[in-house]
N, C-alpha and C. Protein backbone atom coordinates (compact mmCIF):
# COMPACT_ATOMS: atom_id res chain seq x y z
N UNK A 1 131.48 97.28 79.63
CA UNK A 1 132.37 97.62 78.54
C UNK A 1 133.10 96.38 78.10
N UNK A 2 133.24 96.38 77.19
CA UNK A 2 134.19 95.02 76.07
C UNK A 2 135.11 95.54 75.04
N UNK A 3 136.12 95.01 74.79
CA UNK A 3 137.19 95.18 73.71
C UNK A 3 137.54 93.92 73.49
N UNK A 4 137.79 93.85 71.94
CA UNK A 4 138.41 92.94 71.43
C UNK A 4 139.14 93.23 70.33
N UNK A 5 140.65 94.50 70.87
CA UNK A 5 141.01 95.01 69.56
C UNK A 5 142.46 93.75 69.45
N UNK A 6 142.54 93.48 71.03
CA UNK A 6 144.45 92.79 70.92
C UNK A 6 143.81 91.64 70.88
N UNK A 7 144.95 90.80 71.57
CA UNK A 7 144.92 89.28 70.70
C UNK A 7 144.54 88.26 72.48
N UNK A 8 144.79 89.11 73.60
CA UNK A 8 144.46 88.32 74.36
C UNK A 8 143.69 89.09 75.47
N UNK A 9 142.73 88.06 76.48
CA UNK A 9 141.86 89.18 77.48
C UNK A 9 142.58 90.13 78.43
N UNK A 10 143.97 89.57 79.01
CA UNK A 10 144.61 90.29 79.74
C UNK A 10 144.55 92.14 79.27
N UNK A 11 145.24 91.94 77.38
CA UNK A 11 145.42 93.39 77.01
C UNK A 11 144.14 94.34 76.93
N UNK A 12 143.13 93.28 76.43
CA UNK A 12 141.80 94.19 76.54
C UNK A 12 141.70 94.37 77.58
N UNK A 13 141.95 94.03 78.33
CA UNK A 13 141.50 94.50 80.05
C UNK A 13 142.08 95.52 80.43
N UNK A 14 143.42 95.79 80.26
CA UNK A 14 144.40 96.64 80.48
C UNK A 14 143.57 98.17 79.55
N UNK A 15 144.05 97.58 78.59
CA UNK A 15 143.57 98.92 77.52
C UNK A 15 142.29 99.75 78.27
N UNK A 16 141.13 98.91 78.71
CA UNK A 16 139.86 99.25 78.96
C UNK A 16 139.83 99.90 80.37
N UNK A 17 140.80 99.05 80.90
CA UNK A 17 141.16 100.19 82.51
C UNK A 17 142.12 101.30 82.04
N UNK A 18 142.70 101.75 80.68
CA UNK A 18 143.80 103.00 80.80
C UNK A 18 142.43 103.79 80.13
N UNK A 19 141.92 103.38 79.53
CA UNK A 19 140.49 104.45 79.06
C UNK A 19 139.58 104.86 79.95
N UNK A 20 139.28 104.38 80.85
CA UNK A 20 138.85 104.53 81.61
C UNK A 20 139.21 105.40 82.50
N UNK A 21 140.65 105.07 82.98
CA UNK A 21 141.65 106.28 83.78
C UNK A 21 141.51 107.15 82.97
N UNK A 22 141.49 107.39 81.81
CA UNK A 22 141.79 108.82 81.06
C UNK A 22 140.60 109.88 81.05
N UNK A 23 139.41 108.83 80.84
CA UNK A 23 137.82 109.27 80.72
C UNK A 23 137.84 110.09 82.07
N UNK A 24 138.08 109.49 83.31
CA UNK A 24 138.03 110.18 84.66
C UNK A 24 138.69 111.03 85.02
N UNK A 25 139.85 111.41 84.11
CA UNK A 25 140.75 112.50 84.51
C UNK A 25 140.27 113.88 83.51
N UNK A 26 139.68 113.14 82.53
CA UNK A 26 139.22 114.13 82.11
C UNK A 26 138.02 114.76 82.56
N UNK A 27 137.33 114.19 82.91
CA UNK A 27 135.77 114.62 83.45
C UNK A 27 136.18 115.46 84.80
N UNK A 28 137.54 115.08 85.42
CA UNK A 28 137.89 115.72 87.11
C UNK A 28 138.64 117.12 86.47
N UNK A 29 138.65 117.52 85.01
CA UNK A 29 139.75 118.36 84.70
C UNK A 29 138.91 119.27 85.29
N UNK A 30 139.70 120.86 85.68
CA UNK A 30 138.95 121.96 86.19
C UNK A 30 139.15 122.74 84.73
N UNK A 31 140.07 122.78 84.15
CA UNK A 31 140.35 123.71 83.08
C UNK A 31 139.31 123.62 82.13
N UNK A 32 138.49 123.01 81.45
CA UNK A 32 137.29 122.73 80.66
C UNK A 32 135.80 123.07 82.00
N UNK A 33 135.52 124.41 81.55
CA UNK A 33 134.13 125.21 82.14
C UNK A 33 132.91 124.54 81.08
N UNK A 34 133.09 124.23 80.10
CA UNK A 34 131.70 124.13 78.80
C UNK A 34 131.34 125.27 78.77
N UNK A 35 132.12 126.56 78.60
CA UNK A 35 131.30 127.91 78.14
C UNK A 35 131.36 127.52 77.03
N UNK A 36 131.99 126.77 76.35
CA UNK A 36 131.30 126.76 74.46
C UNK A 36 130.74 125.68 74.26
N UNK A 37 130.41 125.23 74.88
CA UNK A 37 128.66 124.17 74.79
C UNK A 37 128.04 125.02 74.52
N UNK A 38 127.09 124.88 73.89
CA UNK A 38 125.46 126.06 73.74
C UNK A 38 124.59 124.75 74.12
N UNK A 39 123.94 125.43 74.93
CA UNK A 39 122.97 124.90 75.89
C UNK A 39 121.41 125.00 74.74
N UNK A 40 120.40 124.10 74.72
CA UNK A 40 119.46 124.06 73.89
C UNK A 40 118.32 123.86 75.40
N UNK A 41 117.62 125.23 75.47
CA UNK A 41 116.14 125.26 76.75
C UNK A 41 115.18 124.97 76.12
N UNK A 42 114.47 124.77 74.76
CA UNK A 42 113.44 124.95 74.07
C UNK A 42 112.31 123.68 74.57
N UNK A 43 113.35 122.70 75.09
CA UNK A 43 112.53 121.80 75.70
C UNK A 43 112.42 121.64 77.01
N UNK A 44 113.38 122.70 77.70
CA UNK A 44 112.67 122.49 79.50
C UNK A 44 112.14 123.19 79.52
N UNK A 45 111.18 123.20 80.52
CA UNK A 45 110.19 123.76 81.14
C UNK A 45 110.40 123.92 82.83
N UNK A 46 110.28 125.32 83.47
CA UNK A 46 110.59 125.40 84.50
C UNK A 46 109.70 124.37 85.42
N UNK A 47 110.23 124.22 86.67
CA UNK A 47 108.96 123.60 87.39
C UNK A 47 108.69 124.68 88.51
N UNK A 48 107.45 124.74 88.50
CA UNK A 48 106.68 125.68 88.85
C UNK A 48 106.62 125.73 90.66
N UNK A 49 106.70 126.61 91.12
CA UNK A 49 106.89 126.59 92.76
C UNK A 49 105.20 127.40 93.37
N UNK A 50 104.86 126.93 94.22
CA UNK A 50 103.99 127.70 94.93
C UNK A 50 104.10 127.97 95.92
N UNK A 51 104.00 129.38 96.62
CA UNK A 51 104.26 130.22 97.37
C UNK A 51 102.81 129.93 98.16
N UNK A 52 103.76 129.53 99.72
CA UNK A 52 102.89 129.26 100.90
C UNK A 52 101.95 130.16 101.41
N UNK A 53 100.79 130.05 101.29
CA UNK A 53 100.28 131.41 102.03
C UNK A 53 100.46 131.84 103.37
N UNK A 54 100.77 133.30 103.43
CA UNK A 54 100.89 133.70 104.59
C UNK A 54 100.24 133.72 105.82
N UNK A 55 99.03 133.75 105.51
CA UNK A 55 97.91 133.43 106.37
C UNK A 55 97.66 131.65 107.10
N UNK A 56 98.50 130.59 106.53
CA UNK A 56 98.15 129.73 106.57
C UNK A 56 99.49 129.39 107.76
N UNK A 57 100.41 130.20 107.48
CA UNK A 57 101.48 130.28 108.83
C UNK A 57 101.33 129.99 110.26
N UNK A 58 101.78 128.94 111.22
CA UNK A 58 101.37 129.61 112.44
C UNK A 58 102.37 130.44 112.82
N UNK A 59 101.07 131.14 113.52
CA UNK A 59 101.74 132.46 114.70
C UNK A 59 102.13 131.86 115.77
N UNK A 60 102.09 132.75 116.71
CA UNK A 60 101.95 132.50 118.12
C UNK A 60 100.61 132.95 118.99
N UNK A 61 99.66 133.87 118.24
CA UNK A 61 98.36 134.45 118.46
C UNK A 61 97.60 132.95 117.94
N UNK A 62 97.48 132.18 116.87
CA UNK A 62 96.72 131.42 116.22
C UNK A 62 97.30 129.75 117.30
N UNK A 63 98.41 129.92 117.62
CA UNK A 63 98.71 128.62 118.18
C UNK A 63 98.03 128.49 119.50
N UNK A 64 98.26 129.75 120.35
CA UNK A 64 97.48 129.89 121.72
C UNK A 64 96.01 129.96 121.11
N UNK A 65 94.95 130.81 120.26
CA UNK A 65 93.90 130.23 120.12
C UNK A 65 93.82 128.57 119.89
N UNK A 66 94.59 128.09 119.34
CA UNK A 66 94.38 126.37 118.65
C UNK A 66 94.56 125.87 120.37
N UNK A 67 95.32 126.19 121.23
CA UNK A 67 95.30 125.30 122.12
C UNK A 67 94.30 125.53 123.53
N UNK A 68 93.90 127.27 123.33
CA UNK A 68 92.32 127.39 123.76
C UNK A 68 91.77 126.72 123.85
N UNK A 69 91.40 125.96 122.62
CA UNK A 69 90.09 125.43 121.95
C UNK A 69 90.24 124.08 122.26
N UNK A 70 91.39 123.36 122.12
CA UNK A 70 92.18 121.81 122.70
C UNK A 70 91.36 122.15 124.08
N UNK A 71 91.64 122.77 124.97
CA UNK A 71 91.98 122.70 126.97
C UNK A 71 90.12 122.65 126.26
N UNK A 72 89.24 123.80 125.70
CA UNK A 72 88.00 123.67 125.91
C UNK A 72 87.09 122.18 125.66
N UNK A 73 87.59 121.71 124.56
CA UNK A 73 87.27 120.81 124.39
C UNK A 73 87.17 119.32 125.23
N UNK A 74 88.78 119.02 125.55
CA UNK A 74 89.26 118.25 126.39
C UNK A 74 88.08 118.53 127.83
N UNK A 75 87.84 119.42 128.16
CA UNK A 75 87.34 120.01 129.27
C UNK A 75 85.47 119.64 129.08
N UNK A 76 85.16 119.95 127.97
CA UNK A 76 83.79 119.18 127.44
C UNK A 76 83.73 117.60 127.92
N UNK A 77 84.53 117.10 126.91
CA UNK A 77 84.81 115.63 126.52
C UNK A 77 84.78 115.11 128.04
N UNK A 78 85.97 115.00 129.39
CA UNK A 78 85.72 115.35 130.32
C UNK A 78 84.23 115.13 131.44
N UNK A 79 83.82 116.64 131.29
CA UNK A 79 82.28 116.23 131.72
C UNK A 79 81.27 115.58 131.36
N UNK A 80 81.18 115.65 129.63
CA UNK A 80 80.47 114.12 129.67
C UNK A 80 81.03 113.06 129.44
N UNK A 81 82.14 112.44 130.13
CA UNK A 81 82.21 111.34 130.80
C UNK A 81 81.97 111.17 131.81
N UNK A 82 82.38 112.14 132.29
CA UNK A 82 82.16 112.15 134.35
C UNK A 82 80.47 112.02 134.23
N UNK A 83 79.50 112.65 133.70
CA UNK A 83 78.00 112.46 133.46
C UNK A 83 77.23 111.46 133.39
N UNK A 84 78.21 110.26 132.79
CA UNK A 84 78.06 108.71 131.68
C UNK A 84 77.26 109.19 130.63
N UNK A 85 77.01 110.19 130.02
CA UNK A 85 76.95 110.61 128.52
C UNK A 85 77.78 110.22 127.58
N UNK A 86 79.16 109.72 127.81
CA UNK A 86 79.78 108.67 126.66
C UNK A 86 80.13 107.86 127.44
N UNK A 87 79.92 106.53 126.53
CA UNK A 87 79.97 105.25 126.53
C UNK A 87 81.75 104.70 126.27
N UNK A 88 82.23 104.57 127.51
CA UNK A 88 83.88 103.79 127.08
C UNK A 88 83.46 102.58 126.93
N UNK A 89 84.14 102.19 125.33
CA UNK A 89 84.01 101.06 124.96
C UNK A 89 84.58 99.85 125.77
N UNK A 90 86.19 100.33 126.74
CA UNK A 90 86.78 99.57 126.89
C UNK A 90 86.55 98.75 128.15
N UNK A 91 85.61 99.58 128.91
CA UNK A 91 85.01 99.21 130.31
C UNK A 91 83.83 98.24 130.21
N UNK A 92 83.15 98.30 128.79
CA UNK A 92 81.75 97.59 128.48
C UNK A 92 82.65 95.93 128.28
N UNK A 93 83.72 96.28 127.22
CA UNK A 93 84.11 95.36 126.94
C UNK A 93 84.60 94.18 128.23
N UNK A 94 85.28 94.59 128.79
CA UNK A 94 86.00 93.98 130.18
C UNK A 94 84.54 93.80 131.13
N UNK A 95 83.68 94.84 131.14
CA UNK A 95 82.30 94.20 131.99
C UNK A 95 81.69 92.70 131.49
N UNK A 96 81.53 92.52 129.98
CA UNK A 96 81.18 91.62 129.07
C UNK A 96 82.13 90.64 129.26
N UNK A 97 83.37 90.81 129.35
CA UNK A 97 84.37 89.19 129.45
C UNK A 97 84.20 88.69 131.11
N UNK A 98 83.81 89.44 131.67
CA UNK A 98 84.11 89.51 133.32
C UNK A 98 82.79 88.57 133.71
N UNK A 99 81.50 88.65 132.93
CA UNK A 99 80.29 88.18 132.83
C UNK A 99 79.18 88.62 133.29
N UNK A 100 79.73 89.89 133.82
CA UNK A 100 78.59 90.49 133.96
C UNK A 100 77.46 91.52 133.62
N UNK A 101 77.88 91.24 131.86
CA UNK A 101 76.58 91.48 131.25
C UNK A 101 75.81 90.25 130.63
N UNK A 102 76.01 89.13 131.42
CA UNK A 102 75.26 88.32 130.78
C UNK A 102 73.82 88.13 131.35
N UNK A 103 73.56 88.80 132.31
CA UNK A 103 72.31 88.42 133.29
C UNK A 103 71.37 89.37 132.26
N UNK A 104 71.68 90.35 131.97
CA UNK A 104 70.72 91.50 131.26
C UNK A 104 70.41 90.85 129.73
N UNK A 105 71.11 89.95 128.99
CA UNK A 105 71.29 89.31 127.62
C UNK A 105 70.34 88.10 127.77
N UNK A 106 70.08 87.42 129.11
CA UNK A 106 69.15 86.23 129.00
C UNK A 106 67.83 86.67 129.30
N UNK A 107 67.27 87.67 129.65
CA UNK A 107 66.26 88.78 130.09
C UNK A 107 65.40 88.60 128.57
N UNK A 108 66.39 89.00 127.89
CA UNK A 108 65.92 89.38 126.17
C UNK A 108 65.72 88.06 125.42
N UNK A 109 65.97 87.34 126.14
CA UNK A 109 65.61 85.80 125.08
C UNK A 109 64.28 85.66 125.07
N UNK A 110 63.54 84.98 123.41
CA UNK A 110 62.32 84.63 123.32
C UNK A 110 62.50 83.34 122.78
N UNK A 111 61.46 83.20 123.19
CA UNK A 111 61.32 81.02 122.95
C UNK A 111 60.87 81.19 121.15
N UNK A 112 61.25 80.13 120.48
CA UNK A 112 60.88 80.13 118.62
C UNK A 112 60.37 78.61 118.88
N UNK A 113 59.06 78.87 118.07
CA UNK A 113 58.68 77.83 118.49
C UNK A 113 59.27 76.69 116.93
N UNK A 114 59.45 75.55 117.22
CA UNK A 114 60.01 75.01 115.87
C UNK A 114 59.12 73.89 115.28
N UNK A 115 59.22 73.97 113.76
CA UNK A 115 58.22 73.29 113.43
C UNK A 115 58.35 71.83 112.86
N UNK A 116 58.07 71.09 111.96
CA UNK A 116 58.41 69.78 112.02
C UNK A 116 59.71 69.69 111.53
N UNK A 117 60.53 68.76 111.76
CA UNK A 117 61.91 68.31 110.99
C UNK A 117 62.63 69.42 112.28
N UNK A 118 62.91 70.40 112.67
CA UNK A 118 64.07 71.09 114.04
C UNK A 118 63.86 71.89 113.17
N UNK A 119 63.34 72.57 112.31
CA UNK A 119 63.75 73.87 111.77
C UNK A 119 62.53 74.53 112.84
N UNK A 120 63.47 76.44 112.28
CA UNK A 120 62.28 77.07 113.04
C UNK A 120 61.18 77.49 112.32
N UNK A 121 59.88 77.34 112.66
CA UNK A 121 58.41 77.56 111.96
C UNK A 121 58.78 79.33 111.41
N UNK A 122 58.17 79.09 110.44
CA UNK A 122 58.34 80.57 109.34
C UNK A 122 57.34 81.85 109.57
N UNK A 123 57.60 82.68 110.07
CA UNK A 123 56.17 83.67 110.45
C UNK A 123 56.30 84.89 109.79
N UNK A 124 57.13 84.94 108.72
CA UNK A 124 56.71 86.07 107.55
C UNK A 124 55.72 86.19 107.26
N UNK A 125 55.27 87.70 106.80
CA UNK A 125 53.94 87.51 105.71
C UNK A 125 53.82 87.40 104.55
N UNK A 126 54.98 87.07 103.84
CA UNK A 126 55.27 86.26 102.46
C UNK A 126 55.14 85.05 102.65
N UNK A 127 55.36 84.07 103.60
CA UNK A 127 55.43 83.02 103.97
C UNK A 127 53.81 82.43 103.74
N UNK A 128 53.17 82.96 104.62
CA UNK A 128 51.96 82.97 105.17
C UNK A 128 50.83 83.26 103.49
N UNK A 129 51.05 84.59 103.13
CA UNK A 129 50.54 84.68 101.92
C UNK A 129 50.73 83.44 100.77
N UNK A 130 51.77 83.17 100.34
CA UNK A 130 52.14 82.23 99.65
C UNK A 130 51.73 80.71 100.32
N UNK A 131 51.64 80.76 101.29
CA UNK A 131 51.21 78.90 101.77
C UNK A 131 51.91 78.16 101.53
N UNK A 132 53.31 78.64 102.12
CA UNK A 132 54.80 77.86 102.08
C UNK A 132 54.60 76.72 103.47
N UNK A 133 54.81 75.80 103.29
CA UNK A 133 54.71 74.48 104.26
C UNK A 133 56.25 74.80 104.81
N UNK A 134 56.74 74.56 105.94
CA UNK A 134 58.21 74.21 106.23
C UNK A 134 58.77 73.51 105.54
N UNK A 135 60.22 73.07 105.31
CA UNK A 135 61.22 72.23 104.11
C UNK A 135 60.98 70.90 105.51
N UNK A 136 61.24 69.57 105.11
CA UNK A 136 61.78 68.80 105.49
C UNK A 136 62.97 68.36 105.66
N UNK A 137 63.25 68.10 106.85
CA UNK A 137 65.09 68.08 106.50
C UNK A 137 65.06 66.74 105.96
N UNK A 138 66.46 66.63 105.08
CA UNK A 138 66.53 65.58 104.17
C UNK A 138 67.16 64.62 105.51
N UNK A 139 67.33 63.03 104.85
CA UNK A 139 67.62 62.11 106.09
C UNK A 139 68.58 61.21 105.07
């Protein structure tokens, strides 16, 4: 807010804080209800509520089935682990840092045989069809 009706900032200041006091005493009045406002609805629109279904409620019949089905499950899950039908990731992992899946990983190695320049010789059958020579490495 700004005024510049008096001649110095002090009075505008003043003035603008007694309007202000007045604005707030009026807005705190109780005696003014606005029953003679007329209210204009033509442009609200209710907002619309939807009603929870009842069925979607828990009971206490539907909660003890839900936790049936938890204990059955849990109780599955369970035996096949105890079986080794699932695989814990976290035991493979720690076997693998520990090193002892490395004996089973060098088992699976195959020799490539390489062809001139250190690259490895090409044994596609696009390769082969086409009568692609190996690249030379540049020097």
């Amino acid at each position: 807010m700004s005024c510049e009706m008096y001649a110095t900032p002090a009075q505008n200041k003043r003035h603008l804080c007694d309007l202000l006091t007045r604005l707030l005493a009026e807005a705190k009045d109780p005696a003014d209800t606005f029953e003679d406002v007329p209210f204009d609805f033509r442009y609200h629109t209710p907002k619309k509520t939807h009603a929870f279904p009842e069925h979607w409620k828990m009971t206490p019949q539907r909660r003890e089935m839900l936790d049936a089905a938890r204990e059955r499950s849990d109780a599955a899950e369970m035996q096949r682990l105890g079986t080794g039908q699932v695989v814990e990731g976290r035991g493979v992992i720690e076997l693998m840092l520990a090193g002892g899946g490395g004996q089973a990983r060098s088992a699976e190695r195959v020799p490539v045989m390489a062809a001139a320049g250190g690259r490895p010789a090409s044994s596609s059958s696009a390769d082969k069809r086409a009568g692609a020579r190996p690249r030379a490495t540049p020097r």
